[in-house]
C-alpha atoms as a PDB file:
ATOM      1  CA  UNK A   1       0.508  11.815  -6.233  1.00  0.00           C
ATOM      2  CA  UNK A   2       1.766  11.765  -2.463  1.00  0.00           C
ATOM      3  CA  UNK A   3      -1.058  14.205  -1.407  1.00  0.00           C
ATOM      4  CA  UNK A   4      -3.391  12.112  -2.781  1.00  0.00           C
ATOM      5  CA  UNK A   5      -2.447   8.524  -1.608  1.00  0.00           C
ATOM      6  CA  UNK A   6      -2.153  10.004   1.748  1.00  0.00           C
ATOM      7  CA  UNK A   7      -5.685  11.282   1.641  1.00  0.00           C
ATOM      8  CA  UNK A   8      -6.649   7.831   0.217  1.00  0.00           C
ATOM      9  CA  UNK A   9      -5.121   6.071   2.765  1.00  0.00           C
ATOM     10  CA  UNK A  10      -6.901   7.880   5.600  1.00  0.00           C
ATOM     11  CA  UNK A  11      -9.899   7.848   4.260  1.00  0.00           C
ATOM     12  CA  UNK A  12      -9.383   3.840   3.991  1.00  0.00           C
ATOM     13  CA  UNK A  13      -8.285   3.988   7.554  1.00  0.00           C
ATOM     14  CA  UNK A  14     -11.075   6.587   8.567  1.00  0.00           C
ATOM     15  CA  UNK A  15      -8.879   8.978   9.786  1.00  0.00           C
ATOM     16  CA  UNK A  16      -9.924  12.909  10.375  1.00  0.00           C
ATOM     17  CA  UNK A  17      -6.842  13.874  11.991  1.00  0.00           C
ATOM     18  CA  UNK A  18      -3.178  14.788  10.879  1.00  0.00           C
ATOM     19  CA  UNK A  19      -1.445  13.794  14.072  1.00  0.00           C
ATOM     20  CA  UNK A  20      -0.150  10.377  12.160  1.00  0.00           C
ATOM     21  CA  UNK A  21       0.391  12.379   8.423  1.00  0.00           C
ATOM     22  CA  UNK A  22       4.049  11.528   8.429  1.00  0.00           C
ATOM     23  CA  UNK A  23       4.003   7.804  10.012  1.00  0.00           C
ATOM     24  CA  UNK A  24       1.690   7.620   6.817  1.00  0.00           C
ATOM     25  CA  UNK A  25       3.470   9.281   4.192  1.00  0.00           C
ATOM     26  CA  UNK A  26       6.554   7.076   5.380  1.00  0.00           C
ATOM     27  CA  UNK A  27       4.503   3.587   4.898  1.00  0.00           C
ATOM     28  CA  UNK A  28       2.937   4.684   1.725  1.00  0.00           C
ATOM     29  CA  UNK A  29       6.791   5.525   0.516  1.00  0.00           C
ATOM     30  CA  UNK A  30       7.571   1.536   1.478  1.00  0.00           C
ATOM     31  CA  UNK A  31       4.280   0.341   0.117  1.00  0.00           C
ATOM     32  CA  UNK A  32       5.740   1.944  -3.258  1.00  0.00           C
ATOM     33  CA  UNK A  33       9.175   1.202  -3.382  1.00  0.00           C
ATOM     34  CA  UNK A  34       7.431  -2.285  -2.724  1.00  0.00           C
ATOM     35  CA  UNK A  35       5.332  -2.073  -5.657  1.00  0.00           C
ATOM     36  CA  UNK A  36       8.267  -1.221  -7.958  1.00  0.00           C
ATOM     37  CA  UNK A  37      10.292  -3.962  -6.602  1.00  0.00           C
ATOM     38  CA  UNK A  38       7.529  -6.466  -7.215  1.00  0.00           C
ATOM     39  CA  UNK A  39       6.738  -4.493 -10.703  1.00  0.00           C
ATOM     40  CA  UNK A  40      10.134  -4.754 -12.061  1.00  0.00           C
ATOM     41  CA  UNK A  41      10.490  -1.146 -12.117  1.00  0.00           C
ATOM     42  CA  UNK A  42      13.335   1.254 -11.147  1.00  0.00           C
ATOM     43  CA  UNK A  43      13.154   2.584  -7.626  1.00  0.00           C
ATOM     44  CA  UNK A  44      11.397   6.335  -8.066  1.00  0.00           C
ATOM     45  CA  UNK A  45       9.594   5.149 -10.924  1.00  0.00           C
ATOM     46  CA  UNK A  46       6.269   6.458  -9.751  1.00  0.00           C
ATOM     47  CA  UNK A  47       7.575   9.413  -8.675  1.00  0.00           C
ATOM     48  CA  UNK A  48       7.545  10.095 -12.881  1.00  0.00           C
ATOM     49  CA  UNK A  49       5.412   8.088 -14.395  1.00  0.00           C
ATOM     50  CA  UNK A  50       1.515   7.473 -13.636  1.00  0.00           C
ATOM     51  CA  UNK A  51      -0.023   4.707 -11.313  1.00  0.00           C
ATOM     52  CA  UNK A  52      -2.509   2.785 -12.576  1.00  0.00           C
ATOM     53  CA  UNK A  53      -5.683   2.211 -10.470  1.00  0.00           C
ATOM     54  CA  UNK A  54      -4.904  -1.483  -9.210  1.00  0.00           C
ATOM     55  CA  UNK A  55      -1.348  -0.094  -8.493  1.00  0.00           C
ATOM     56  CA  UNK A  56      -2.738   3.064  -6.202  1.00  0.00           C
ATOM     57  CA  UNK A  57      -5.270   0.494  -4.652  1.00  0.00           C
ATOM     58  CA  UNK A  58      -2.579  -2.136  -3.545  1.00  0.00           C
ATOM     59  CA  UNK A  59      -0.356   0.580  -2.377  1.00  0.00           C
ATOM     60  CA  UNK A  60      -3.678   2.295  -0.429  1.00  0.00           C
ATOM     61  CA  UNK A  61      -4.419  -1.428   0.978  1.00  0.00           C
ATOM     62  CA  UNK A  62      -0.554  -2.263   1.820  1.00  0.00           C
ATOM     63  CA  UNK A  63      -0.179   1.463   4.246  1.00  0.00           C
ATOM     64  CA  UNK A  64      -3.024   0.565   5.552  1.00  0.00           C
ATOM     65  CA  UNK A  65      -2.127  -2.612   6.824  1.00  0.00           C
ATOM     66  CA  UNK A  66       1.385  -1.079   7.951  1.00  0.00           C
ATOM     67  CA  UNK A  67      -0.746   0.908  10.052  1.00  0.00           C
ATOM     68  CA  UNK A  68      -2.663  -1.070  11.345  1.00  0.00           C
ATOM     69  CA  UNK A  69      -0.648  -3.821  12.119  1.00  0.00           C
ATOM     70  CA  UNK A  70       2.821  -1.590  13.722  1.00  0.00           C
ATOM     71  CA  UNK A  71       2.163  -3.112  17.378  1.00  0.00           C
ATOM     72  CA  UNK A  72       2.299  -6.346  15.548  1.00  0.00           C
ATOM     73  CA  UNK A  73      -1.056  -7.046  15.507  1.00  0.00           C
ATOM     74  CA  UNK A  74      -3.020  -7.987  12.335  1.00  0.00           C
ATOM     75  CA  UNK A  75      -5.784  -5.732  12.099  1.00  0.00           C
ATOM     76  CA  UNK A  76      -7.549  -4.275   9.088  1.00  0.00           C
ATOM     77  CA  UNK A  77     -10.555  -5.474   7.191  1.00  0.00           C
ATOM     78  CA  UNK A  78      -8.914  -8.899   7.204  1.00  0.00           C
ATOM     79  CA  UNK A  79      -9.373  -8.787  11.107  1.00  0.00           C
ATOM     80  CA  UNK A  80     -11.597 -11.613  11.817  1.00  0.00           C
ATOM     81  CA  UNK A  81      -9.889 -14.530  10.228  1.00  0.00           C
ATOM     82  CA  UNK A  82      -6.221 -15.690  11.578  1.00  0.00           C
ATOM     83  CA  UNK A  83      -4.353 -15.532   8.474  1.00  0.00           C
ATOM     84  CA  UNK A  84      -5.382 -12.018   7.877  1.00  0.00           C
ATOM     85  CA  UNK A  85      -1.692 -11.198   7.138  1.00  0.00           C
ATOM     86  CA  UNK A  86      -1.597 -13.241   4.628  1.00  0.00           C
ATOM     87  CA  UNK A  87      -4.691 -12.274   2.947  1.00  0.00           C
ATOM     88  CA  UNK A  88      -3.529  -8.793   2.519  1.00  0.00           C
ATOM     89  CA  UNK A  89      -0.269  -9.570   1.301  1.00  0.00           C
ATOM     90  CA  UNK A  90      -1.762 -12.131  -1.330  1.00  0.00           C
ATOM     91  CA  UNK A  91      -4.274  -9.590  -2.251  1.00  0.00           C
ATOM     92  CA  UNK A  92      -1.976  -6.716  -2.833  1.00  0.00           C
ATOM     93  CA  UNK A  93       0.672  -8.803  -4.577  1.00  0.00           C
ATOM     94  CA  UNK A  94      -2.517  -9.754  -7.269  1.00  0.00           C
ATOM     95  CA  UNK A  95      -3.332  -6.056  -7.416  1.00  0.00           C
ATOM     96  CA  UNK A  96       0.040  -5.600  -8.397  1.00  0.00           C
ATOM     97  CA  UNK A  97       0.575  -8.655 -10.514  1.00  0.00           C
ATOM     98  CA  UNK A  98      -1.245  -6.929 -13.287  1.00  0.00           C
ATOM     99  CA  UNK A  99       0.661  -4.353 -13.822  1.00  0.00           C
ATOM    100  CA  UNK A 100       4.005  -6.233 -13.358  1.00  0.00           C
ATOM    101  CA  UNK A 101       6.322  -5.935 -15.872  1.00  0.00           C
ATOM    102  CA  UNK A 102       7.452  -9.316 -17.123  1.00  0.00           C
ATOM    103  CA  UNK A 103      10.633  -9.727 -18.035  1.00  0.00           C
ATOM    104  CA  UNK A 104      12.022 -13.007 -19.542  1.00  0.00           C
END
């Protein structure tokens, strides 16, 4: 699963080298342990147990914002309009959203 979100990730960011493989791999580990926390689910738990596809793409969207935006900045696809941020973060937690475990 790693292997493949990082290839995901840099071919959201449109990256061809491997210079920046473990800055990635290290915000793709926080945009997952993010995406448990939000999901209700133990910490590791997609280490074992499949990702679904809105899961991969909010954890794909949320690295690539971290990457984008580690000067501070907030760049990404979001660029042009000044709550950009925001926009990612709402989107991502929606992505994630539907596979949240609900617990009452």
């Amino acid at each position: 699963m790693a292997m493949e979100l990082l290839e995901r990730v840099k071919a959201n960011l449109i990256l061809q080298h491997s210079e920046d493989d473990m800055l990635l791999q290290s915000y793709i580990t926080a945009a997952a342990a993010y995406a448990e926390s939000y999901q209700h689910l133990s910490q590791d738990y997609y280490q074992t147990n499949p990702m679904p596809p809105t899961t991969e793409q909010a954890i794909v969207m949320l690295s690539s914002h971290f990457y984008e935006s580690r000067d501070g900045s907030t760049g990404g696809f979001f660029s042009d309009n000044v709550q950009a941020a925001q926009q990612v973060w709402d989107t991502v937690n929606l992505l994630l959203r539907l596979d949240r475990n609900w617990k009452v």
